[in-house]
PDB file of N, CA and C in Angstrom:
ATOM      1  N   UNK A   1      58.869  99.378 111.511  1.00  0.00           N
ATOM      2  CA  UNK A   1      60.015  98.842 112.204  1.00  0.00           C
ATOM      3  C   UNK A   1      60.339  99.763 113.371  1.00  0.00           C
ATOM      4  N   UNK A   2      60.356  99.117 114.677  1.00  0.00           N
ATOM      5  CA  UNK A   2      60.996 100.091 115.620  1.00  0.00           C
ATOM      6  C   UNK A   2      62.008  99.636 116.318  1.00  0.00           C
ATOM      7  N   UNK A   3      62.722 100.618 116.511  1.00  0.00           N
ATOM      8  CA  UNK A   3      63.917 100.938 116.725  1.00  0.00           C
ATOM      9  C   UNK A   3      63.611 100.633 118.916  1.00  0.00           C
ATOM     10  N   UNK A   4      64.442 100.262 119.658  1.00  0.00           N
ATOM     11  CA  UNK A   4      64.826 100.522 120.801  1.00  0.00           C
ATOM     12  C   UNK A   4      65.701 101.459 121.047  1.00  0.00           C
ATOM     13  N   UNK A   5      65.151 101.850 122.518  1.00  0.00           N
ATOM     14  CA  UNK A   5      66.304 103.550 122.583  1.00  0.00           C
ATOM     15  C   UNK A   5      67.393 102.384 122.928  1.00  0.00           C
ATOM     16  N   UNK A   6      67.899 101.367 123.533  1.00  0.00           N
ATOM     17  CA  UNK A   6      68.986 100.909 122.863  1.00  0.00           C
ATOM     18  C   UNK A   6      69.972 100.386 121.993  1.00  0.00           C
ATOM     19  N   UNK A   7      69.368 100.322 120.560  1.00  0.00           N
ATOM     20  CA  UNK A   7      69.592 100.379 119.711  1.00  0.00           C
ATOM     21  C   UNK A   7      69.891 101.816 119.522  1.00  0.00           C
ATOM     22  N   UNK A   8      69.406 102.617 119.810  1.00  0.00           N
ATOM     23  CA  UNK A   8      69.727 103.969 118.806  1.00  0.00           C
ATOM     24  C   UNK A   8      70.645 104.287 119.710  1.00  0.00           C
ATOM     25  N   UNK A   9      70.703 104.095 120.889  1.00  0.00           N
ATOM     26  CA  UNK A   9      72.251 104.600 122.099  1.00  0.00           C
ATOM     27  C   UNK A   9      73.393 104.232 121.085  1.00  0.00           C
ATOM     28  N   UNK A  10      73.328 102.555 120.953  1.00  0.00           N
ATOM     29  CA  UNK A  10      74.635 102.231 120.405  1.00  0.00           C
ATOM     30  C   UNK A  10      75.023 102.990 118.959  1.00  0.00           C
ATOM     31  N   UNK A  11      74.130 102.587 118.139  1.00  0.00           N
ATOM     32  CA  UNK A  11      74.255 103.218 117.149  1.00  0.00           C
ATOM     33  C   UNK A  11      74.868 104.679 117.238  1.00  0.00           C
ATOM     34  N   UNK A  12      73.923 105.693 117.514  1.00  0.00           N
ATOM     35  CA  UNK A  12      74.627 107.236 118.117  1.00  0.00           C
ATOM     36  C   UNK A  12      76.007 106.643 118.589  1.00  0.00           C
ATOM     37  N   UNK A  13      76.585 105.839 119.243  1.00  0.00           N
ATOM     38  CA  UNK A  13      78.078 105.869 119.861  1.00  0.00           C
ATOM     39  C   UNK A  13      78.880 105.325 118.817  1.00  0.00           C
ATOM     40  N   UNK A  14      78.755 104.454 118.026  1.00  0.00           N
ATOM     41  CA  UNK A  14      79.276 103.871 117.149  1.00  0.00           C
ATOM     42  C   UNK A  14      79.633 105.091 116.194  1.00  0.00           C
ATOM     43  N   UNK A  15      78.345 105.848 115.515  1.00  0.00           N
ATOM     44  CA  UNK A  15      78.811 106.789 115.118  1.00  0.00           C
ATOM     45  C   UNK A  15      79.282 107.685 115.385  1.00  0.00           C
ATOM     46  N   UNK A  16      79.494 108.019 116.719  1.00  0.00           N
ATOM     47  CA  UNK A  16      80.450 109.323 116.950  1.00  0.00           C
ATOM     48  C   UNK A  16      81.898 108.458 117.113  1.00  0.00           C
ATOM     49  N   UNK A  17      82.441 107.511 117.250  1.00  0.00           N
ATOM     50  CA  UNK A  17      83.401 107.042 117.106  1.00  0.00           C
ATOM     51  C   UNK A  17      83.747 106.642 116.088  1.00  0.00           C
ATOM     52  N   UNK A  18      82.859 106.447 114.848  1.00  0.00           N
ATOM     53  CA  UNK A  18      83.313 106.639 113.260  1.00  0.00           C
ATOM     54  C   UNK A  18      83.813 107.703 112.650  1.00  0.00           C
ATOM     55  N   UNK A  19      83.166 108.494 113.455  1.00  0.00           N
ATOM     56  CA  UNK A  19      83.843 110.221 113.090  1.00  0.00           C
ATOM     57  C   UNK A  19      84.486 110.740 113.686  1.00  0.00           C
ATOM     58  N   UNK A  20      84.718 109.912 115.005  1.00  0.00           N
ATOM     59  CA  UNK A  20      85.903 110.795 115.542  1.00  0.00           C
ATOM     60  C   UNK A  20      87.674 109.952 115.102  1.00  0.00           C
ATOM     61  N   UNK A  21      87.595 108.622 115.308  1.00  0.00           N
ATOM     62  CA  UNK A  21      88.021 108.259 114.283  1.00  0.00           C
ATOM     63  C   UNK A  21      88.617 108.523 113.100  1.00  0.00           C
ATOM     64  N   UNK A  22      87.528 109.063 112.281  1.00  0.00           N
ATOM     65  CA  UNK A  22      88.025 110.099 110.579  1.00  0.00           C
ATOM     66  C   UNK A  22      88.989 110.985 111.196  1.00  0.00           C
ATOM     67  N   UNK A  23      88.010 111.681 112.022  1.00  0.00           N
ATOM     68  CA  UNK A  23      88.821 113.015 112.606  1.00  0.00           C
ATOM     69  C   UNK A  23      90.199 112.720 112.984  1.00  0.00           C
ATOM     70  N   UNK A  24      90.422 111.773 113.666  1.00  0.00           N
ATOM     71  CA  UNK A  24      91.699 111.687 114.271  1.00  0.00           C
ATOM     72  C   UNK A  24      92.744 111.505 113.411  1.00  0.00           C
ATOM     73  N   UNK A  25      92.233 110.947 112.827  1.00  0.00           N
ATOM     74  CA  UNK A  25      93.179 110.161 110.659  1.00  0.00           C
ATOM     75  C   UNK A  25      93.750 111.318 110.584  1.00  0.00           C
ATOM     76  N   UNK A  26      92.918 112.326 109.925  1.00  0.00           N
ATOM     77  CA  UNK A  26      93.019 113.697 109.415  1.00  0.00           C
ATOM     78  C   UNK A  26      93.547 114.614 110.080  1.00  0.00           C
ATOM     79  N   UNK A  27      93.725 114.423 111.323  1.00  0.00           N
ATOM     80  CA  UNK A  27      94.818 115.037 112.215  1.00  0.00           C
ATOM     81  C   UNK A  27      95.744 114.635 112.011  1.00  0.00           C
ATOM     82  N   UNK A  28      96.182 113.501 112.624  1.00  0.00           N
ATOM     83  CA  UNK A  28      97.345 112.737 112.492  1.00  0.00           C
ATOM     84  C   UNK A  28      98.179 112.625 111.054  1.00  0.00           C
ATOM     85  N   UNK A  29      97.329 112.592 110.251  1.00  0.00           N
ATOM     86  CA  UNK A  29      98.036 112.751 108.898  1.00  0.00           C
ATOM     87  C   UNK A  29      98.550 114.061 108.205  1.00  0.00           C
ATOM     88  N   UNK A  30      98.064 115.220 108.944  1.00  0.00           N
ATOM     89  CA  UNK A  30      98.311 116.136 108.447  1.00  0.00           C
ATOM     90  C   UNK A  30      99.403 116.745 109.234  1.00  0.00           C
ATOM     91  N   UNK A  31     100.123 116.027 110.273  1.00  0.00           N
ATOM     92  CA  UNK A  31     101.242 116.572 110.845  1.00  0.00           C
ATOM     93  C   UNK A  31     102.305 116.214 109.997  1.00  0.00           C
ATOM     94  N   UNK A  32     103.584 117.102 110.336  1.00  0.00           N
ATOM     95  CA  UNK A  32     104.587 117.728 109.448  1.00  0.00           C
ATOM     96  C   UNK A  32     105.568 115.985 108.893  1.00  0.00           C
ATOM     97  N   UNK A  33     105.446 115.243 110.276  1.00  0.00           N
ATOM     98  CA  UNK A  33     106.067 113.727 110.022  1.00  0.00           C
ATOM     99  C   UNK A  33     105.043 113.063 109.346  1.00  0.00           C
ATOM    100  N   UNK A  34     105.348 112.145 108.508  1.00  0.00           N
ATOM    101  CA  UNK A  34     104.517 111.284 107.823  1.00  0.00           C
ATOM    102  C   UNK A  34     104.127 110.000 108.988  1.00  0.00           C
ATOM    103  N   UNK A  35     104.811 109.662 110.022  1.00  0.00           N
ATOM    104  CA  UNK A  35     104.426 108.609 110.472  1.00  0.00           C
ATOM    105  C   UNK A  35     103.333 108.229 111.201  1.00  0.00           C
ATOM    106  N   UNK A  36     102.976 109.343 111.823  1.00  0.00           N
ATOM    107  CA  UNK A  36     101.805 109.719 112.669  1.00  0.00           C
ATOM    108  C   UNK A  36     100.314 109.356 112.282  1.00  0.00           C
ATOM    109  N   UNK A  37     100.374 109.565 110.701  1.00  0.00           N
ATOM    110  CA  UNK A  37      99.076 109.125 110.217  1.00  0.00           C
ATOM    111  C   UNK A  37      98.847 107.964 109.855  1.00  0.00           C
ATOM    112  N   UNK A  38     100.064 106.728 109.897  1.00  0.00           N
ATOM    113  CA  UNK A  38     100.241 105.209 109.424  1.00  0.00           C
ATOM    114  C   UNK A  38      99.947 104.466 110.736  1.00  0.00           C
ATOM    115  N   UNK A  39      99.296 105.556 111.931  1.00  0.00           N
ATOM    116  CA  UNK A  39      99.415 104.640 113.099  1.00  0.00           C
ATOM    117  C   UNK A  39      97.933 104.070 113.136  1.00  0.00           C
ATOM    118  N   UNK A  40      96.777 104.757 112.912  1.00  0.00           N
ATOM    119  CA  UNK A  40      95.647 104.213 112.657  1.00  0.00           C
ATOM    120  C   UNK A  40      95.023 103.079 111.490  1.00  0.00           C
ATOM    121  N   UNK A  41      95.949 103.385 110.408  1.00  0.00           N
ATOM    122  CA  UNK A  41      95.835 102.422 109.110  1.00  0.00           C
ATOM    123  C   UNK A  41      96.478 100.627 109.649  1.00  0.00           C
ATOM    124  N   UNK A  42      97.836 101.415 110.576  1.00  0.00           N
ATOM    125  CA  UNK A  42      98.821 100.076 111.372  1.00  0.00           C
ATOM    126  C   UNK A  42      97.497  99.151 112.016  1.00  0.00           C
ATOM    127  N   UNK A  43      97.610  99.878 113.091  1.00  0.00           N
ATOM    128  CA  UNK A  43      96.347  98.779 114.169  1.00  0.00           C
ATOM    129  C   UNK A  43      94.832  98.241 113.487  1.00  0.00           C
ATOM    130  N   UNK A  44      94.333  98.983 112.195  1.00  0.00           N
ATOM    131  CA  UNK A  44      93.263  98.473 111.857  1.00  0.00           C
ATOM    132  C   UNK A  44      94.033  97.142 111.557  1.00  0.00           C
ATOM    133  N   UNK A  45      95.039  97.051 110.668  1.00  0.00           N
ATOM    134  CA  UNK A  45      95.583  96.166 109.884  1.00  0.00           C
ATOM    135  C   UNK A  45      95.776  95.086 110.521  1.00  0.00           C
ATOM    136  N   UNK A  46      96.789  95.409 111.687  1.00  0.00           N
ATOM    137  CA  UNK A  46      96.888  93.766 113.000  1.00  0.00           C
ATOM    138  C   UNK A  46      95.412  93.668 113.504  1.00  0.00           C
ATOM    139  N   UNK A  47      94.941  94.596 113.624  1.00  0.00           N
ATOM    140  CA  UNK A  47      93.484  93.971 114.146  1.00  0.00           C
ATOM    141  C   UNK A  47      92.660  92.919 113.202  1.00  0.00           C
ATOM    142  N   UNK A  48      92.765  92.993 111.947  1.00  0.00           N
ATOM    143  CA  UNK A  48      92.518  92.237 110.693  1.00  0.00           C
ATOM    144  C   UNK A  48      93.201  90.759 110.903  1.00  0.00           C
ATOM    145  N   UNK A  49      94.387  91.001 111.120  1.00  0.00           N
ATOM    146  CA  UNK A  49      95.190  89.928 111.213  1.00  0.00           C
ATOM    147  C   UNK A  49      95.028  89.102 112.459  1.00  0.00           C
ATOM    148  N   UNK A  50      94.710  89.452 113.396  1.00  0.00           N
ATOM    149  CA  UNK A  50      93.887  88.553 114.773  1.00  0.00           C
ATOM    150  C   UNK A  50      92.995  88.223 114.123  1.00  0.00           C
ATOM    151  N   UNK A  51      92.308  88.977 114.000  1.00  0.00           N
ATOM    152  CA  UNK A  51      90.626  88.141 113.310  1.00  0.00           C
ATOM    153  C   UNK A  51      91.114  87.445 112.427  1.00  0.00           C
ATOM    154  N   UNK A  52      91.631  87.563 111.357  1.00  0.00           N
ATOM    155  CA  UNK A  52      91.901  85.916 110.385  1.00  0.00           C
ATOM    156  C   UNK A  52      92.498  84.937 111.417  1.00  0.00           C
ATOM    157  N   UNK A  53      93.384  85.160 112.380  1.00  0.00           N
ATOM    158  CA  UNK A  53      93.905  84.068 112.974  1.00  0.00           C
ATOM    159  C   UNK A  53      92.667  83.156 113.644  1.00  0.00           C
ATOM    160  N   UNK A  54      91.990  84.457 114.344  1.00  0.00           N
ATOM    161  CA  UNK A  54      90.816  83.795 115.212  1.00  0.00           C
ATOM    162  C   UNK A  54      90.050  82.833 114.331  1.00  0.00           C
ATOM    163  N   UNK A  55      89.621  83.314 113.187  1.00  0.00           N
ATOM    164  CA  UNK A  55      88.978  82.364 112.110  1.00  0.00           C
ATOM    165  C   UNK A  55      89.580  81.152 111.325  1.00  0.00           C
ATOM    166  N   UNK A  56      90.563  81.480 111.737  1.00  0.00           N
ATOM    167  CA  UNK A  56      91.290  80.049 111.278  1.00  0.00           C
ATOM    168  C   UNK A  56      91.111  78.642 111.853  1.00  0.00           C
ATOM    169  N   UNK A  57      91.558  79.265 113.340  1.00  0.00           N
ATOM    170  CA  UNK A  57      91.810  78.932 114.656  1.00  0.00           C
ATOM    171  C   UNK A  57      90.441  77.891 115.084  1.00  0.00           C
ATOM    172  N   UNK A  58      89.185  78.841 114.774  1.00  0.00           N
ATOM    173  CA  UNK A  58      88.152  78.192 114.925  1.00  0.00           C
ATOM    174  C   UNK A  58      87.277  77.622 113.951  1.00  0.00           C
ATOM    175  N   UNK A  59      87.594  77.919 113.032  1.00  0.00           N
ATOM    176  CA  UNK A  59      86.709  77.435 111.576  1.00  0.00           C
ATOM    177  C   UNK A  59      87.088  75.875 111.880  1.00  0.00           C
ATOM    178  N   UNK A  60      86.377  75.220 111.853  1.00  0.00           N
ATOM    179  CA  UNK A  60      86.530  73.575 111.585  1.00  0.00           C
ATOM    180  C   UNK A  60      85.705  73.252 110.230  1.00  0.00           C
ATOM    181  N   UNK A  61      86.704  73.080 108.900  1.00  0.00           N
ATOM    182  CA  UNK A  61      85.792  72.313 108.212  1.00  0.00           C
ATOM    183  C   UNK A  61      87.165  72.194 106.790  1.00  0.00           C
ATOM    184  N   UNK A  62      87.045  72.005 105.709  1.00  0.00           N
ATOM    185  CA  UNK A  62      87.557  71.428 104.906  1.00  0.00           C
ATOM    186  C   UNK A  62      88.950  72.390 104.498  1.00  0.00           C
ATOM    187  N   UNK A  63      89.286  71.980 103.299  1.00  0.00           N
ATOM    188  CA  UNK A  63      90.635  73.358 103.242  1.00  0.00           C
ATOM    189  C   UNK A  63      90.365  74.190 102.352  1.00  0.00           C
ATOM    190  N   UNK A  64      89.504  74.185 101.680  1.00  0.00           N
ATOM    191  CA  UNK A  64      88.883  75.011 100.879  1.00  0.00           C
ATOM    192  C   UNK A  64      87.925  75.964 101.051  1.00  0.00           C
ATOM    193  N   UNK A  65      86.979  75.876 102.436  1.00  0.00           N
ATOM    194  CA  UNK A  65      86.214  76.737 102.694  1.00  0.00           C
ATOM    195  C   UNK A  65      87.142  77.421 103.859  1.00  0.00           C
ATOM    196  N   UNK A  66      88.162  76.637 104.060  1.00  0.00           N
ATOM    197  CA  UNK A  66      88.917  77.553 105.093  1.00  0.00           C
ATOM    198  C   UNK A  66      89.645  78.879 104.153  1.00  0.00           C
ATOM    199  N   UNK A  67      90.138  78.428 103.196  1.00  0.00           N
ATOM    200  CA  UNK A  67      90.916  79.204 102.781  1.00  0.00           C
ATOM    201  C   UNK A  67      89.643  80.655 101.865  1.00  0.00           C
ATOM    202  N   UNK A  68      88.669  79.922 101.896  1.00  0.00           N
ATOM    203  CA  UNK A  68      87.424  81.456 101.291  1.00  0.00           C
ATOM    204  C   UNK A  68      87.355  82.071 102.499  1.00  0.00           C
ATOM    205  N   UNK A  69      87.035  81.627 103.374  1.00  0.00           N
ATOM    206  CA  UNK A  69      86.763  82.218 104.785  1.00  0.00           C
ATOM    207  C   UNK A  69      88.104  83.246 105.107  1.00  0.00           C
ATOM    208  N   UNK A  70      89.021  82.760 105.075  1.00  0.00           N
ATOM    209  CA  UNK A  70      89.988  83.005 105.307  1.00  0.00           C
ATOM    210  C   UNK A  70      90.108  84.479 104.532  1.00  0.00           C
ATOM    211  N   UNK A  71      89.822  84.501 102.915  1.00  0.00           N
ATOM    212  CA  UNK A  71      90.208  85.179 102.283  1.00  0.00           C
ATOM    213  C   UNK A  71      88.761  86.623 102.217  1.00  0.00           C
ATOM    214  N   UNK A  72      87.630  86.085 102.600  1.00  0.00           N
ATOM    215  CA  UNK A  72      86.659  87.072 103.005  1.00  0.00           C
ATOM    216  C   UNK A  72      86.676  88.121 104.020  1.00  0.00           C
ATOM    217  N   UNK A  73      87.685  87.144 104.977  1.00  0.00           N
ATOM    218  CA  UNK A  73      87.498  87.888 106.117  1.00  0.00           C
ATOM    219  C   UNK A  73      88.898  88.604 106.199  1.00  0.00           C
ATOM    220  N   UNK A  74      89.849  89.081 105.741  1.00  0.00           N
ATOM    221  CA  UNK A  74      90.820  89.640 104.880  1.00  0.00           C
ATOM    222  C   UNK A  74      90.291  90.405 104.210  1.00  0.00           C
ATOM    223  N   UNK A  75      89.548  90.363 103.303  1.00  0.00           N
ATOM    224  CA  UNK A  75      88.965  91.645 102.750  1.00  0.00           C
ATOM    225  C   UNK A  75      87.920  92.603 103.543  1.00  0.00           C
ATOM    226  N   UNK A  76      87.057  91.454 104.496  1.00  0.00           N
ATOM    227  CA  UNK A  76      86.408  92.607 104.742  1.00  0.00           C
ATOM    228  C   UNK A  76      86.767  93.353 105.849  1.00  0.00           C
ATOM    229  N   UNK A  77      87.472  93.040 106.569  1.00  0.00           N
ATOM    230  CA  UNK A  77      88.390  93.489 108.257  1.00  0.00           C
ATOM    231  C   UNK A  77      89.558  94.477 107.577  1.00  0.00           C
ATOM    232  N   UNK A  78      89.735  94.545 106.392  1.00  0.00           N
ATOM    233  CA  UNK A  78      90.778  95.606 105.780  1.00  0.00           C
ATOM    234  C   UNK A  78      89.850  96.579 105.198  1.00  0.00           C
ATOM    235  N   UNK A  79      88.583  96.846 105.162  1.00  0.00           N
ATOM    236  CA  UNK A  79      87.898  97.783 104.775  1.00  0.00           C
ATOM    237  C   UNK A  79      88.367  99.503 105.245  1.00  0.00           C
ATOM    238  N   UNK A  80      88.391  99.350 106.492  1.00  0.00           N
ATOM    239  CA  UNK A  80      88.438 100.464 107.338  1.00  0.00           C
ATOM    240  C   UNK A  80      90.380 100.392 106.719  1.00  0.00           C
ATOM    241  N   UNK A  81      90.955  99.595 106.694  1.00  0.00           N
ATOM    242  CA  UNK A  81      92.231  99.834 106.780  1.00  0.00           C
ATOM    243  C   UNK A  81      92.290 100.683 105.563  1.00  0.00           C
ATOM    244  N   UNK A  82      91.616 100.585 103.919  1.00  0.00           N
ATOM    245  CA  UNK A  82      92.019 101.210 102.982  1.00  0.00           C
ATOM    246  C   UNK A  82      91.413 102.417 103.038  1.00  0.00           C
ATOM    247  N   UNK A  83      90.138 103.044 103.848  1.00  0.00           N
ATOM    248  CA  UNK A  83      89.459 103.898 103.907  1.00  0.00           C
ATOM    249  C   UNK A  83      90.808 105.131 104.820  1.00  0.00           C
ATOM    250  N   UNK A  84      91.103 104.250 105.645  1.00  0.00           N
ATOM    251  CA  UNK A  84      92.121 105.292 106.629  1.00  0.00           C
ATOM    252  C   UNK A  84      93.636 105.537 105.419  1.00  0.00           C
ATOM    253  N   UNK A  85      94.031 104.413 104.912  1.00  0.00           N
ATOM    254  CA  UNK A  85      94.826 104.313 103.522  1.00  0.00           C
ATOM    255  C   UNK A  85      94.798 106.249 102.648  1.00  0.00           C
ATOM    256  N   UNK A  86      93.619 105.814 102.418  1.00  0.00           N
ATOM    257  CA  UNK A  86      92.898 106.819 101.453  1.00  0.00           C
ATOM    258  C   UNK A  86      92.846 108.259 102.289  1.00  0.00           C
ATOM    259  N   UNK A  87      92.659 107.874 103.201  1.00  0.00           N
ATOM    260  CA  UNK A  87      92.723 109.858 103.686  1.00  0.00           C
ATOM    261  C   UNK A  87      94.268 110.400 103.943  1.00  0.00           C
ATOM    262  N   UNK A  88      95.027 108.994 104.496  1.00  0.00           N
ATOM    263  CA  UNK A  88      96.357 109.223 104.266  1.00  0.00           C
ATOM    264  C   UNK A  88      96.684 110.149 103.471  1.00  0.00           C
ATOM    265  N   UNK A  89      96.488 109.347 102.024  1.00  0.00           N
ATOM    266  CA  UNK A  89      97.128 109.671 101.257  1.00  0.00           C
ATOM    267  C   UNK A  89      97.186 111.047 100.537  1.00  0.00           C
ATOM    268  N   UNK A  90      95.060 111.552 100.633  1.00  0.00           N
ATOM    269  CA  UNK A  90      94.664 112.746 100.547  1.00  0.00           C
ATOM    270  C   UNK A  90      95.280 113.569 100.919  1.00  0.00           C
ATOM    271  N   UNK A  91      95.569 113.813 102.453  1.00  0.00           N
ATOM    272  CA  UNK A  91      96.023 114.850 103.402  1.00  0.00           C
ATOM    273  C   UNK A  91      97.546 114.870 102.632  1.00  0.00           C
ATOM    274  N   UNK A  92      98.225 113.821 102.718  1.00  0.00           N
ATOM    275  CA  UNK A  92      99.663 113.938 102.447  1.00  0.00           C
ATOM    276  C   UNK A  92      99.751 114.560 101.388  1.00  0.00           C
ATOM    277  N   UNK A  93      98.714 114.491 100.080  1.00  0.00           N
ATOM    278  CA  UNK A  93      99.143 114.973  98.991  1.00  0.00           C
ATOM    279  C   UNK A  93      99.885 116.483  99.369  1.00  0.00           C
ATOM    280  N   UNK A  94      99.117 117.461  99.941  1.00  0.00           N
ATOM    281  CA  UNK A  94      99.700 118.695 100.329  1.00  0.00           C
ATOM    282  C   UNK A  94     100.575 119.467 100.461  1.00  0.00           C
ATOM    283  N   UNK A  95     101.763 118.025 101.373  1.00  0.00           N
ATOM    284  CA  UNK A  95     102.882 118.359 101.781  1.00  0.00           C
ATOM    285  C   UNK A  95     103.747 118.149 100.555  1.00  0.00           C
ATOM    286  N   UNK A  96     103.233 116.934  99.594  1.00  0.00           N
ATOM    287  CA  UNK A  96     103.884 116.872  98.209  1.00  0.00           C
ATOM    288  C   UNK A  96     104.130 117.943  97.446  1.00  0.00           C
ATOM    289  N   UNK A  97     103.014 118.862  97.375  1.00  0.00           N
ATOM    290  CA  UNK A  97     102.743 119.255  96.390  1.00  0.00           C
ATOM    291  C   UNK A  97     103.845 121.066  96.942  1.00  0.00           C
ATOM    292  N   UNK A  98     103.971 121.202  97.975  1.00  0.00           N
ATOM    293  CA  UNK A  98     104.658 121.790  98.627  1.00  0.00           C
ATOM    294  C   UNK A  98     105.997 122.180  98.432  1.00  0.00           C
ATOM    295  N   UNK A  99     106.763 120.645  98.728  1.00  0.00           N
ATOM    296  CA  UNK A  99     107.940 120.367  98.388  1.00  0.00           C
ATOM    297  C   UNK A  99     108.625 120.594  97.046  1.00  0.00           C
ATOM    298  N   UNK A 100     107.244 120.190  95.933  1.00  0.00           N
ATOM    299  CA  UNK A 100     107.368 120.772  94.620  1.00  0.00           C
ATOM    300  C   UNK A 100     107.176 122.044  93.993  1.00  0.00           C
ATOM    301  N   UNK A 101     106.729 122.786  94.515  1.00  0.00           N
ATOM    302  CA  UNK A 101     106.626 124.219  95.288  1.00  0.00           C
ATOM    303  C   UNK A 101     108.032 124.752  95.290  1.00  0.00           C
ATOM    304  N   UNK A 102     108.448 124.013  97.031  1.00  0.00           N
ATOM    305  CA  UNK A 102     110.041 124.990  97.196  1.00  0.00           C
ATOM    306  C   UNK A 102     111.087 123.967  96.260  1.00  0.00           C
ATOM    307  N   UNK A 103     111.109 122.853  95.434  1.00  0.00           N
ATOM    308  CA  UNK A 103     112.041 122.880  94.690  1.00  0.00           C
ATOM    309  C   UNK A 103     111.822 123.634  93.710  1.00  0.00           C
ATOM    310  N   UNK A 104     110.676 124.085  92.806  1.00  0.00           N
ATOM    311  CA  UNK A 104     110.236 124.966  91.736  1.00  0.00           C
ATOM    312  C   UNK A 104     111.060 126.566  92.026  1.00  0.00           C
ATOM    313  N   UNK A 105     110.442 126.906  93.380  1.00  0.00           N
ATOM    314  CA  UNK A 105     111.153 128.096  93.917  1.00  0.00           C
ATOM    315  C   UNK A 105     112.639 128.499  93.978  1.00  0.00           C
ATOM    316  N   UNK A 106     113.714 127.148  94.270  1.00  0.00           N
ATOM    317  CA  UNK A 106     115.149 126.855  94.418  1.00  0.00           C
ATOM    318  C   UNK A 106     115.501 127.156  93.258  1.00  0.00           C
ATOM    319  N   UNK A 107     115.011 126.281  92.197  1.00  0.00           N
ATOM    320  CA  UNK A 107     115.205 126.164  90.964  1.00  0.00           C
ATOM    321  C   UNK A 107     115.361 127.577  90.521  1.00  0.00           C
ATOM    322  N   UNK A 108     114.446 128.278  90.360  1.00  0.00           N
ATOM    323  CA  UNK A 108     114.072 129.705  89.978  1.00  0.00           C
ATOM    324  C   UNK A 108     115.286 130.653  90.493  1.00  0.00           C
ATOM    325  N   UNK A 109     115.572 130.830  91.750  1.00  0.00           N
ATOM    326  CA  UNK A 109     116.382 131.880  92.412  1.00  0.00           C
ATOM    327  C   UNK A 109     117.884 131.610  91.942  1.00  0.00           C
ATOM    328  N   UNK A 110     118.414 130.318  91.437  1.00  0.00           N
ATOM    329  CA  UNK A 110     119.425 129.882  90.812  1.00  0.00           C
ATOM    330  C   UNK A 110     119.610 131.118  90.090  1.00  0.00           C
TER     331      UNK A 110
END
């Protein structure tokens, strides 16, 4: 099987924007506000939600394969949304575990 050097261009770009991407999650989530890191999980999510519209919009056929279609493409356009979900939540643990920390500490100096 061979590959075209344009194929492997895109590819190489795709993946450095998969990882930079991560990267950016993991920044953003690890700042001191929680909101910062819900902004990448946000836009995957409406971006999901155009695409079901678009597929709605254009699917012509019964109401039942609309509504699988419908419901496939919902799951799979939220992929990236639970993956960014998930590092969220990783990074945040930190600051949790922190907080339980200086109330442990409060507690104590009582």
């Amino acid at each position: 099987m061979s590959f075209s050097l344009r194929t492997i261009i895109v590819l190489t770009f795709l993946m450095v924007l998969l990882i930079g991407c991560i990267i950016l999650q993991v920044f953003l989530s690890r700042r001191e506000s929680p909101w910062p890191g819900l902004v990448l999980p946000g836009l995957s999510f409406l971006y999901s939600l155009i695409v079901m519209l678009n597929v709605v919009i254009l699917f012509d056929s019964s109401g039942w394969e609309i509504a699988a279609t419908f419901f496939m493409v919902f799951l799979l356009y939220n992929i990236p949304t639970l993956v960014l979900l998930a590092i969220y939540f990783a990074c945040r643990q930190r600051f949790r575990r922190r907080r339980e920390m200086d109330r442990m500490n409060a507690q104590d100096l009582e």
